[in-house]
Protein backbone atom coordinates (compact mmCIF):
# COMPACT_ATOMS: atom_id res chain seq x y z
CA UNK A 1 119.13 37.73 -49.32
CA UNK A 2 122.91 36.58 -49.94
CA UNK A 3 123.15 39.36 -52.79
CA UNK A 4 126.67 40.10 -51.63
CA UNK A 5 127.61 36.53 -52.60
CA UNK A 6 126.45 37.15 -56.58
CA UNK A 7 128.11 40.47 -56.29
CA UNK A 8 131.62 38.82 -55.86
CA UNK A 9 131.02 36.55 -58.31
CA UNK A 10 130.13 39.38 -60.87
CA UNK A 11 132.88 41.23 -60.07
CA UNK A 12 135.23 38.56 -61.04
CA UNK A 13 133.62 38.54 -64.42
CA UNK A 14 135.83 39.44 -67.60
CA UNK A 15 134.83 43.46 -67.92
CA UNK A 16 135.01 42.91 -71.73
CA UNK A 17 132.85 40.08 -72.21
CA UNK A 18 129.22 39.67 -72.35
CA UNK A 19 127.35 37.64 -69.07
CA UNK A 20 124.55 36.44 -69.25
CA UNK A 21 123.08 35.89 -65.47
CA UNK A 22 119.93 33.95 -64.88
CA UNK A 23 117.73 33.65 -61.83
CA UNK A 24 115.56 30.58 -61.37
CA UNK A 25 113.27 29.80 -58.59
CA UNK A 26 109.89 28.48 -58.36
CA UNK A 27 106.48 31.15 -58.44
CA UNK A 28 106.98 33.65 -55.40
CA UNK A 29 110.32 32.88 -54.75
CA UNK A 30 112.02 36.38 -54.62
CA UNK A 31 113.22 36.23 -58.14
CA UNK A 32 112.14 39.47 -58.99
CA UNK A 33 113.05 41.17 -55.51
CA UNK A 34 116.21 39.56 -55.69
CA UNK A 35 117.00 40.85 -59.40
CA UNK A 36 116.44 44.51 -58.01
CA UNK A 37 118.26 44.65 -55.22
CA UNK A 38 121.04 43.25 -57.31
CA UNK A 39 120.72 45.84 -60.18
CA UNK A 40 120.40 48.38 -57.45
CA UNK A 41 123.78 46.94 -55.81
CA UNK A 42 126.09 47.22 -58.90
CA UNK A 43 127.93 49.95 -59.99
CA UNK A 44 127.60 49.49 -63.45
CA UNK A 45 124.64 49.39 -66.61
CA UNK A 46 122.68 46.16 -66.27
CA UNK A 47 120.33 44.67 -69.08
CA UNK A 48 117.40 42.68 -67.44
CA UNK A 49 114.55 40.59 -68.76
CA UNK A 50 111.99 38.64 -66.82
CA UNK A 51 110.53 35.82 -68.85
CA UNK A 52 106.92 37.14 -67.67
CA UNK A 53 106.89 39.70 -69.60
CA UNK A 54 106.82 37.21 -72.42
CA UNK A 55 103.84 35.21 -71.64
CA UNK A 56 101.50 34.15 -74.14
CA UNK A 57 97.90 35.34 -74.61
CA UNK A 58 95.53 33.59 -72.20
CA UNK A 59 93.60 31.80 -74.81
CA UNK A 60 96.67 30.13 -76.03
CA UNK A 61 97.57 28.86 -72.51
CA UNK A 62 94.04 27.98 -70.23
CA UNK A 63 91.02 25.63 -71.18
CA UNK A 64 93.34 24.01 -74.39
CA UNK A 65 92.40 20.52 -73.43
CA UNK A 66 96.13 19.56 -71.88
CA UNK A 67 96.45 19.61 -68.23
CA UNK A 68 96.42 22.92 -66.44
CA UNK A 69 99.61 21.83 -65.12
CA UNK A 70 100.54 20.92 -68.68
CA UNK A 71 99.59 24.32 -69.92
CA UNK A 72 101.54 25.96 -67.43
CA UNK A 73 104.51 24.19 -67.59
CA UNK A 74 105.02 24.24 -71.27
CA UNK A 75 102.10 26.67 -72.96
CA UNK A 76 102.55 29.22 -70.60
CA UNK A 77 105.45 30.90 -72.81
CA UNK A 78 106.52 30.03 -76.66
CA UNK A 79 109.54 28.63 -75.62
CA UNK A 80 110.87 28.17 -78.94
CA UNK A 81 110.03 31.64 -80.11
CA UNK A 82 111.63 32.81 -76.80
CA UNK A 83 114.46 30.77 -77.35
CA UNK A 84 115.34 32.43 -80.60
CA UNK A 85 114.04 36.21 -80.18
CA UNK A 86 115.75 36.72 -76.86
CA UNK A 87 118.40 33.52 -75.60
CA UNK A 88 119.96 33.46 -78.84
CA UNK A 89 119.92 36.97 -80.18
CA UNK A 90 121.78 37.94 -76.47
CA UNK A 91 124.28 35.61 -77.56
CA UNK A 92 124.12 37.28 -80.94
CA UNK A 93 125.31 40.99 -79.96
CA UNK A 94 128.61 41.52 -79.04
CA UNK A 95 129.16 44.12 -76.82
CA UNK A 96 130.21 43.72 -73.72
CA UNK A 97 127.54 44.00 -71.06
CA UNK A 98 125.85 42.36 -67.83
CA UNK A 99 122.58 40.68 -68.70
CA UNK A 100 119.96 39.09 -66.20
CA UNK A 101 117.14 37.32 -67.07
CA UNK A 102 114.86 36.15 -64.26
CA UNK A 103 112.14 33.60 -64.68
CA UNK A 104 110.38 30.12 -63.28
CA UNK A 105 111.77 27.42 -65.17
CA UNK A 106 114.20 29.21 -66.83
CA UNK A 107 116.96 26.23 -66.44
CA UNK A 108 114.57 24.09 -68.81
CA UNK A 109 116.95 22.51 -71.44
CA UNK A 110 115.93 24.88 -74.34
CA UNK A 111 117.08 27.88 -72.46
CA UNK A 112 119.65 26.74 -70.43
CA UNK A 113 122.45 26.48 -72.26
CA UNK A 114 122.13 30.17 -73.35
CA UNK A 115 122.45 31.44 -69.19
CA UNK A 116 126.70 31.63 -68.30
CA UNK A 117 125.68 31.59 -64.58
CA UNK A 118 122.72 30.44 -63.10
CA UNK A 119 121.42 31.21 -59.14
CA UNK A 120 118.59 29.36 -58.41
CA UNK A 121 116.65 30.64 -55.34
CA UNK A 122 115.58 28.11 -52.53
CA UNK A 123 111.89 28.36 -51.07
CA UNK A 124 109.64 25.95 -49.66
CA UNK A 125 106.21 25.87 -50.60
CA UNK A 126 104.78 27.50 -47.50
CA UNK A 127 106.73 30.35 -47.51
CA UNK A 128 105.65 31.24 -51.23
CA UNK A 129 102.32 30.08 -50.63
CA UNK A 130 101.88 32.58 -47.76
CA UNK A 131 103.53 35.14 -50.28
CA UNK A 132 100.22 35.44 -52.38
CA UNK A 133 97.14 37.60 -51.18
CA UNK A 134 94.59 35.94 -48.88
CA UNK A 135 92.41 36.01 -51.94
CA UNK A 136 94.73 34.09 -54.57
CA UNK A 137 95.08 31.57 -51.55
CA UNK A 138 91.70 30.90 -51.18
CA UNK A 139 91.87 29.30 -55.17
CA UNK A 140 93.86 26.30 -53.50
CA UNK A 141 92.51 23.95 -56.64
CA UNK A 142 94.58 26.14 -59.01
CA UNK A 143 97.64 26.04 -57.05
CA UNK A 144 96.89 21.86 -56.95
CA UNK A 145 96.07 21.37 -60.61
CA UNK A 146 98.02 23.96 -62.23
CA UNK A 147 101.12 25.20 -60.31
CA UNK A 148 102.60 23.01 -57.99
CA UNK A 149 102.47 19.82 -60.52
CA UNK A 150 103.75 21.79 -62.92
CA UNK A 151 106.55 22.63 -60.25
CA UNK A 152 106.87 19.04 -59.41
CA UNK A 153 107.50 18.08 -63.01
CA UNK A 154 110.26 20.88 -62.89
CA UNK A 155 111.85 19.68 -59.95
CA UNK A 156 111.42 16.25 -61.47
CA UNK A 157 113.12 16.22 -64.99
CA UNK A 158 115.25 19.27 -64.87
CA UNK A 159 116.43 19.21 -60.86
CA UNK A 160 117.23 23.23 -61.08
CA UNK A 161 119.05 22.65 -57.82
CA UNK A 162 121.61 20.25 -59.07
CA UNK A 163 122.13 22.36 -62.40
CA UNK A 164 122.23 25.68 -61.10
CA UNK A 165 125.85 27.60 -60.06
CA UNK A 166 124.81 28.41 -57.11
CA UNK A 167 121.67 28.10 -54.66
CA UNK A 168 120.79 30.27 -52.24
């Protein structure tokens, strides 16, 4: 999963600085898989968030009125409050330290500026589709209205490829 490649370019990292590491990809991309095996592979403390865990309550995000793409896409997380509690306060403290935050969207332009390096992982639809259980799959109108538009908007106005450091 080419962690060897982020590796290298961690280790050439100023020890006495903060990093701030992001990894982007689309929903069942490897993000999360990919942010372990990469803890598990350095030799040193690593500070990790994944923007999931920051997820609004579902009444603030479903049956709003918008779009369920829409509500996805930009009610899914307080971006602002996210944007000041956790982007900015990182760049706040001072102490030298490795920290990855993994998350869909994460190169959107409130947050993006706040990541030093971003990897954005590559994955075609089918292969993350066939990623979810047989019984997620079988809710193909969600995936339709809700996540791949959303996705397509994503790929649309921000192009994560272009922007990111590095894609693998």
């Amino acid at each position: 999963m080419n962690v060897e490649k982020v590796l290298d370019i961690i280790q050439t990292l100023k020890q006495e600085e903060r990093f701030v590491l992001g990894i982007d990809g689309l929903s069942r991309s490897g993000k999360t898989s990919f942010t372990q095996k990469l803890v598990e592979a350095l030799e040193k403390p690593v500070l990790t968030y994944h923007i999931d865990d920051y997820i609004v309550d579902r009444s603030s995000r479903y049956k709003t009125g918008y779009e369920e793409w829409y509500e996805y896409y930009h009610l899914q997380w307080d971006v602002k409050r996210l944007q000041e509690e956790l982007f900015q306060h990182l760049r706040k403290e001072s102490e030298k330290a490795l920290v990855i935050i993994e998350g869909v969207f994460l190169q959107r332009a409130e947050w993006r500026d706040y990541l030093d390096y971003v990897v954005y992982l590559k994955c075609s639809k089918v292969e993350r589709f066939n990623r979810e259980s047989q019984e997620t799959q079988e809710k193909i109108e969600k995936f339709l209205d809700r996540y791949w538009k959303a996705e397509d908007y994503y790929m649309k106005t921000v192009n994560p490829e272009r922007k990111a450091d590095l894609v693998l």
